[in-house]
C-alpha atoms as a PDB file:
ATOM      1  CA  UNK A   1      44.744   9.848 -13.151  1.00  0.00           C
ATOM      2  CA  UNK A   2      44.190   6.196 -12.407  1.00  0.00           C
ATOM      3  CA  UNK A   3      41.196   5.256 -10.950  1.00  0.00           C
ATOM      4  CA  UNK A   4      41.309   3.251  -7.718  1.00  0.00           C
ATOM      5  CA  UNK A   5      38.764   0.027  -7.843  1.00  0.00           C
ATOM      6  CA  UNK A   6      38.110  -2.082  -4.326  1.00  0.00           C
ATOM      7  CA  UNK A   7      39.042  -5.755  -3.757  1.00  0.00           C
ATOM      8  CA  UNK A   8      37.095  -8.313  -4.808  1.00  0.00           C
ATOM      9  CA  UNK A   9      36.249  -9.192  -1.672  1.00  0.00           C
ATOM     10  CA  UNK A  10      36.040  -7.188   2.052  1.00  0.00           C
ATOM     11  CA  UNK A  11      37.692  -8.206   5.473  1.00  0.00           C
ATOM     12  CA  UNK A  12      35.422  -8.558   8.101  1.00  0.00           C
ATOM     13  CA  UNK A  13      35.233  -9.268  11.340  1.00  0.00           C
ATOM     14  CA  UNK A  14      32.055 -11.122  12.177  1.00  0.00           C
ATOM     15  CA  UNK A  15      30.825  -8.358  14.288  1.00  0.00           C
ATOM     16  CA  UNK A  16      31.482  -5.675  11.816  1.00  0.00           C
ATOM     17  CA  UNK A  17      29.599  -7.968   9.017  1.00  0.00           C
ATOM     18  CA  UNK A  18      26.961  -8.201  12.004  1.00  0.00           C
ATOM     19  CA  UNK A  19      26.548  -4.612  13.123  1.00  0.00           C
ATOM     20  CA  UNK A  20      26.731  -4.347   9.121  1.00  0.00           C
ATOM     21  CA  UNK A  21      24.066  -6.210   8.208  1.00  0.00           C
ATOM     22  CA  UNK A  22      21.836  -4.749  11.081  1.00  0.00           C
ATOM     23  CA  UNK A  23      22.295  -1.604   9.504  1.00  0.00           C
ATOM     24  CA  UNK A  24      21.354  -2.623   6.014  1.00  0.00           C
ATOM     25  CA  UNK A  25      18.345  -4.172   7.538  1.00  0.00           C
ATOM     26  CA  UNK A  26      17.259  -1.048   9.508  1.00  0.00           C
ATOM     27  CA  UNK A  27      17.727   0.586   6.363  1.00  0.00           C
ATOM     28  CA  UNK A  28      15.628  -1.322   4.162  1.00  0.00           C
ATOM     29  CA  UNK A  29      12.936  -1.687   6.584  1.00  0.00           C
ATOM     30  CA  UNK A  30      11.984   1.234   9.199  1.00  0.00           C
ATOM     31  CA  UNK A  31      14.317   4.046   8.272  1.00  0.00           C
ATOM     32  CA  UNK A  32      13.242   3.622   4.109  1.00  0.00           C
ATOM     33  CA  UNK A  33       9.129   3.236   5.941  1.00  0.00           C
ATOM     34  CA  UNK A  34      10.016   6.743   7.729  1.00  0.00           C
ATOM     35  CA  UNK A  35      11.366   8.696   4.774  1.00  0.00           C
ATOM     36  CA  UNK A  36       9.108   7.676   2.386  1.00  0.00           C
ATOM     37  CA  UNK A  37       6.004   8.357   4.689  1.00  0.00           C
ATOM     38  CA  UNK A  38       7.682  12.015   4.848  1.00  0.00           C
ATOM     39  CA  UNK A  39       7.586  12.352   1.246  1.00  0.00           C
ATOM     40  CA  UNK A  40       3.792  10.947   1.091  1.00  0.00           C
ATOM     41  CA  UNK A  41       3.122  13.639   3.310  1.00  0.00           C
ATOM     42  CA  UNK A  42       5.143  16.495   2.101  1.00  0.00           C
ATOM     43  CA  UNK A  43       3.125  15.609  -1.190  1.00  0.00           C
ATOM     44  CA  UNK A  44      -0.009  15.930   0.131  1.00  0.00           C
ATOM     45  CA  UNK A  45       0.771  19.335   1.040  1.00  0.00           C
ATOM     46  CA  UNK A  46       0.264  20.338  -2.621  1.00  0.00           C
ATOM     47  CA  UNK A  47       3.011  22.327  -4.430  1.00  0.00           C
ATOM     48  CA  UNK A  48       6.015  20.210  -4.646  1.00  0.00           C
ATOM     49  CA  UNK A  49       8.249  23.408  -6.312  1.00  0.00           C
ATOM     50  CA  UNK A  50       8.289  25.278  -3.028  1.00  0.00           C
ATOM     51  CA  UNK A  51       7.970  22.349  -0.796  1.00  0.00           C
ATOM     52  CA  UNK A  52      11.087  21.930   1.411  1.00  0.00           C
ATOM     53  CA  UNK A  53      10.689  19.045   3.150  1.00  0.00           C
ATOM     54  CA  UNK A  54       9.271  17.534   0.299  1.00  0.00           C
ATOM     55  CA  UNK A  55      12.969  18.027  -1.739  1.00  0.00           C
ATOM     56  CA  UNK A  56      14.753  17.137   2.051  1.00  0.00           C
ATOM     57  CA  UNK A  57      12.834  13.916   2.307  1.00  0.00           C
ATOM     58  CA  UNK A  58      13.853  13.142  -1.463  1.00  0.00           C
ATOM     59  CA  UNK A  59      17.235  14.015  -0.747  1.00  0.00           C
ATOM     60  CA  UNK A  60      17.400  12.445   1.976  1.00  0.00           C
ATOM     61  CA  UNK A  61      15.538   8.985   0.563  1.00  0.00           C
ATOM     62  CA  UNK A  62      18.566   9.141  -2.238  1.00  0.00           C
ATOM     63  CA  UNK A  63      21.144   9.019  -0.168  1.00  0.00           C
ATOM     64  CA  UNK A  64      19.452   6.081   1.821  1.00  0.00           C
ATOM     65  CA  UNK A  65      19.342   4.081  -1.357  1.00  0.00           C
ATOM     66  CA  UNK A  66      22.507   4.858  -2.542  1.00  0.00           C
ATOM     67  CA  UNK A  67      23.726   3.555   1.331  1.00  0.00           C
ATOM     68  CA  UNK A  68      21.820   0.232   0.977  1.00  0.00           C
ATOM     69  CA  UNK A  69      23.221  -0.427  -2.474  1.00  0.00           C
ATOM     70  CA  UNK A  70      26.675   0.302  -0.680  1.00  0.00           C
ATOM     71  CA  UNK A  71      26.149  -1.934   2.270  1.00  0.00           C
ATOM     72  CA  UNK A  72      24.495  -4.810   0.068  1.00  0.00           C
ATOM     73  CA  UNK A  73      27.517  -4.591  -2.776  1.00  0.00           C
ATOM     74  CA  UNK A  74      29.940  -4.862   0.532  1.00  0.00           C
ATOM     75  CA  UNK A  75      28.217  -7.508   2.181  1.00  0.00           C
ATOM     76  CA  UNK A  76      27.853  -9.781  -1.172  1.00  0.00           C
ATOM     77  CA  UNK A  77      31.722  -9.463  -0.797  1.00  0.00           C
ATOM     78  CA  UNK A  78      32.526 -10.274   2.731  1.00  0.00           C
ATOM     79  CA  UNK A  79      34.958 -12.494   3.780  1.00  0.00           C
ATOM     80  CA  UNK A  80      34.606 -13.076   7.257  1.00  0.00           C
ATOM     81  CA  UNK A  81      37.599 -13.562   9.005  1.00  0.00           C
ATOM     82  CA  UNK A  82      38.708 -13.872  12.101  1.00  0.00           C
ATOM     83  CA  UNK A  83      41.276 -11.592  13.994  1.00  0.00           C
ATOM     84  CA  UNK A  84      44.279 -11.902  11.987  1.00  0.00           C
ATOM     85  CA  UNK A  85      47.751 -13.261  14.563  1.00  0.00           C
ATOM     86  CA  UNK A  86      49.621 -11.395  16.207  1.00  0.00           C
ATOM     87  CA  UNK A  87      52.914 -11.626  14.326  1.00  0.00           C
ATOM     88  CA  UNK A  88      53.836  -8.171  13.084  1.00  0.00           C
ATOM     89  CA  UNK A  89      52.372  -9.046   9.283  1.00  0.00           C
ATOM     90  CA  UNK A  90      50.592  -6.282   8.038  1.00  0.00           C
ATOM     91  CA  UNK A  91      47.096  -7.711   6.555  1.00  0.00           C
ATOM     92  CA  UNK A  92      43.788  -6.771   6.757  1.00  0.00           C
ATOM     93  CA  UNK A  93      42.300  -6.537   9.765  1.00  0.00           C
ATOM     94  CA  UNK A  94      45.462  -5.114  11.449  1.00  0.00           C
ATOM     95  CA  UNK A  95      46.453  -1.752  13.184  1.00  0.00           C
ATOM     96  CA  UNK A  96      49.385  -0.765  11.858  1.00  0.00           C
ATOM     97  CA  UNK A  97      51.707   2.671  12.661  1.00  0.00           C
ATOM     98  CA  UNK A  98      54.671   3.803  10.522  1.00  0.00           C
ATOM     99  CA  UNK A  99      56.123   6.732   9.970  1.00  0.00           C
ATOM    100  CA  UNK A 100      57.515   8.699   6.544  1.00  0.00           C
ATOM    101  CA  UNK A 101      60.899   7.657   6.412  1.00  0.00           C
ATOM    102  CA  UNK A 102      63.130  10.867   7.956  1.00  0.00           C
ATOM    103  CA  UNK A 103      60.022  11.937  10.343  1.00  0.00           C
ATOM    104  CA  UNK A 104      60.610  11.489  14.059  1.00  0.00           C
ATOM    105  CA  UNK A 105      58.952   8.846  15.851  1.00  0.00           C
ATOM    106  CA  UNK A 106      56.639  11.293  17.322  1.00  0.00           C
ATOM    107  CA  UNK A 107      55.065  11.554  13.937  1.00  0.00           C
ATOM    108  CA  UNK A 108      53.875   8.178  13.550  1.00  0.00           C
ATOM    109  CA  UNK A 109      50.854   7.581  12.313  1.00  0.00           C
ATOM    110  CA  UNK A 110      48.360   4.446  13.142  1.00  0.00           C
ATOM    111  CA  UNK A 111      45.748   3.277  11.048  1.00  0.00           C
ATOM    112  CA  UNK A 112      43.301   0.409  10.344  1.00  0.00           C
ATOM    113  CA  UNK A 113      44.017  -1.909   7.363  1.00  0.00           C
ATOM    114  CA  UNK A 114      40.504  -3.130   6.307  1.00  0.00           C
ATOM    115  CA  UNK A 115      36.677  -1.800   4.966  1.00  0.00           C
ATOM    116  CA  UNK A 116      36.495   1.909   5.323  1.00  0.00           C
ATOM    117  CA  UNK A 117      33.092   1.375   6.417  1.00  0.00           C
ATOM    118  CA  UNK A 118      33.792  -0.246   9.438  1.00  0.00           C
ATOM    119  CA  UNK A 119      35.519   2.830  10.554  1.00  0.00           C
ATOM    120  CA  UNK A 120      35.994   2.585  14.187  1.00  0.00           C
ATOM    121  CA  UNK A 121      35.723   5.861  16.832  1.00  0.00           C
ATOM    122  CA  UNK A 122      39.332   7.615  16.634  1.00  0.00           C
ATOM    123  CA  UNK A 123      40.904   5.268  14.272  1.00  0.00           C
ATOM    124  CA  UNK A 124      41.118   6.076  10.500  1.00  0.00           C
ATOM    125  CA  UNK A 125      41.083   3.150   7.960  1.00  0.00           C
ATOM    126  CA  UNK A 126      42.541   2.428   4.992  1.00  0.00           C
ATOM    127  CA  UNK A 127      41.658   0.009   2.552  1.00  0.00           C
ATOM    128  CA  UNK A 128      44.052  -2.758   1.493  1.00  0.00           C
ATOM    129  CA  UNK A 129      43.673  -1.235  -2.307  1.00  0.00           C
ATOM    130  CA  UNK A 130      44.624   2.120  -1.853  1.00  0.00           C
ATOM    131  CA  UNK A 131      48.027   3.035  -2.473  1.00  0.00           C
ATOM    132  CA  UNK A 132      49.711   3.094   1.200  1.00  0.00           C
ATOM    133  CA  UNK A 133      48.004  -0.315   2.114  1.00  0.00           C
ATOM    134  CA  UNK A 134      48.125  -2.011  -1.133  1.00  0.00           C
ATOM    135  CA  UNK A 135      52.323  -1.206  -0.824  1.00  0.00           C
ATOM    136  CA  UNK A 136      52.548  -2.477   3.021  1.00  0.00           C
ATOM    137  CA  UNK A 137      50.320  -5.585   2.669  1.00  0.00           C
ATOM    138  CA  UNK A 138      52.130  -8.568   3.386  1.00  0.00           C
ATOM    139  CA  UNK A 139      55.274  -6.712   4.660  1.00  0.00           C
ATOM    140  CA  UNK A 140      56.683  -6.851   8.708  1.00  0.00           C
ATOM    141  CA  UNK A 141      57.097  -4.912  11.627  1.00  0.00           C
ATOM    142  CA  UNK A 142      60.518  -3.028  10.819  1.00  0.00           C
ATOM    143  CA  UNK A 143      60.466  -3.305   7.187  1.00  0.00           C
ATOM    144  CA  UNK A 144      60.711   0.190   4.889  1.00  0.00           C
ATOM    145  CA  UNK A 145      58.453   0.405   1.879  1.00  0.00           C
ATOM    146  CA  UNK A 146      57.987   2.394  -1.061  1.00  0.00           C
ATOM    147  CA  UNK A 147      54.928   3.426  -2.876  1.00  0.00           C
ATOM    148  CA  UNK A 148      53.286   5.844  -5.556  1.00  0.00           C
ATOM    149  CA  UNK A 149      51.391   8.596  -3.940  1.00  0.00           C
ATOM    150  CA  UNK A 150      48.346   9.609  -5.552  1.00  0.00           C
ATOM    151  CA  UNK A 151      49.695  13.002  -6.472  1.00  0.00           C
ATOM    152  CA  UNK A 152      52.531  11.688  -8.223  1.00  0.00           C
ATOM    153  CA  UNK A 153      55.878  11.499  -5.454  1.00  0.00           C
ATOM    154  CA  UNK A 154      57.139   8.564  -4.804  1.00  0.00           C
ATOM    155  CA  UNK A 155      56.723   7.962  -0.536  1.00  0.00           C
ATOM    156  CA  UNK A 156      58.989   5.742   1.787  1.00  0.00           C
ATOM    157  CA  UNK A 157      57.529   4.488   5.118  1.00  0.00           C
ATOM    158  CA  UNK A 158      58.811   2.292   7.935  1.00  0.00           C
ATOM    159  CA  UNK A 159      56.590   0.252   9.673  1.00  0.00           C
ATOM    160  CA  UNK A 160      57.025   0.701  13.138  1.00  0.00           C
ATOM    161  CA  UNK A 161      54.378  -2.020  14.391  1.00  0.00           C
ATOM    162  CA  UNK A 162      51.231  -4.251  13.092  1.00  0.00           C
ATOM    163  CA  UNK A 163      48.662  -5.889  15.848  1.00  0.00           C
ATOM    164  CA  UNK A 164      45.536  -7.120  15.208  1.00  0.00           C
ATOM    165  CA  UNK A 165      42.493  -4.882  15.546  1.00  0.00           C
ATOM    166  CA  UNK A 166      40.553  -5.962  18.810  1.00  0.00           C
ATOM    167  CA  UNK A 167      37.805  -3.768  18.704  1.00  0.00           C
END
């Protein structure tokens, strides 16, 4: 199995690199002040063996850390664009629905091209390497396109349309 690596560098939309970066700072500062007080405290308690919240405030300081080094790594490579035109190119930063090829219309499917963590309400996002987006970058509105499933099967999609995410 191959393993998938991420672009160099990350679309964003200056308000998702803002809303971003608030995040990270939250993070670092009040949220990372909360935990660790939680921790101090759990300690105090005395044995740390049979101390719940003691192993939930450690659990839940790791995955805070492993968020921050997530947000910083994505953040060191933003790109900041702006909203991409409105010309039926699939690039980052666009919504784009297709279908398998054979499926009804009814069966489309729309997604986000762009940084999974920007994942807005009700829309799913894929990222420009995985194997879908990677295949449709670049192409138009209309065109059909063949890629390499993860599993194996080789997949043929239509794009049915490509407009730039507003939101």
């Amino acid at each position: 199995m191959t393993q998938q690596t991420e672009p160099a560098t990350v679309w964003l939309t200056q308000d998702a690199y803002d809303k971003l970066k608030a995040e990270l700072e939250d993070l670092k500062g009040p949220v990372r002040q909360e935990v660790i007080a939680r921790i101090s405290a759990a300690r105090d308690e005395g044995d740390l063996k049979e101390n719940g919240g003691y192993h939930a405030a450690r659990e839940e300081q790791g995955k805070i850390e492993g968020r921050i080094r997530q947000l910083e790594d994505m953040l060191r490579r933003a790109e900041i664009g702006e909203t991409p035109p409105d010309d039926g190119v699939v690039e980052p930063g666009m919504v784009v629905t297709y279908k398998f090829v054979g499926d009804d219309d009814d069966e489309a499917e729309t997604f986000l091209l762009g940084a999974r963590e920007i994942e807005p309400e009700g829309l799913t996002v894929y990222s420009p390497a995985s194997p879908l987006g990677s295949a449709i970058n670049g192409k138009r509105k209309g065109d059909t396109v063949s890629y390499e499933a993860p599993n194996g099967k080789t997949l043929e999609v239509v794009i049915l349309d490509a407009t730039p995410f507003t939101g």
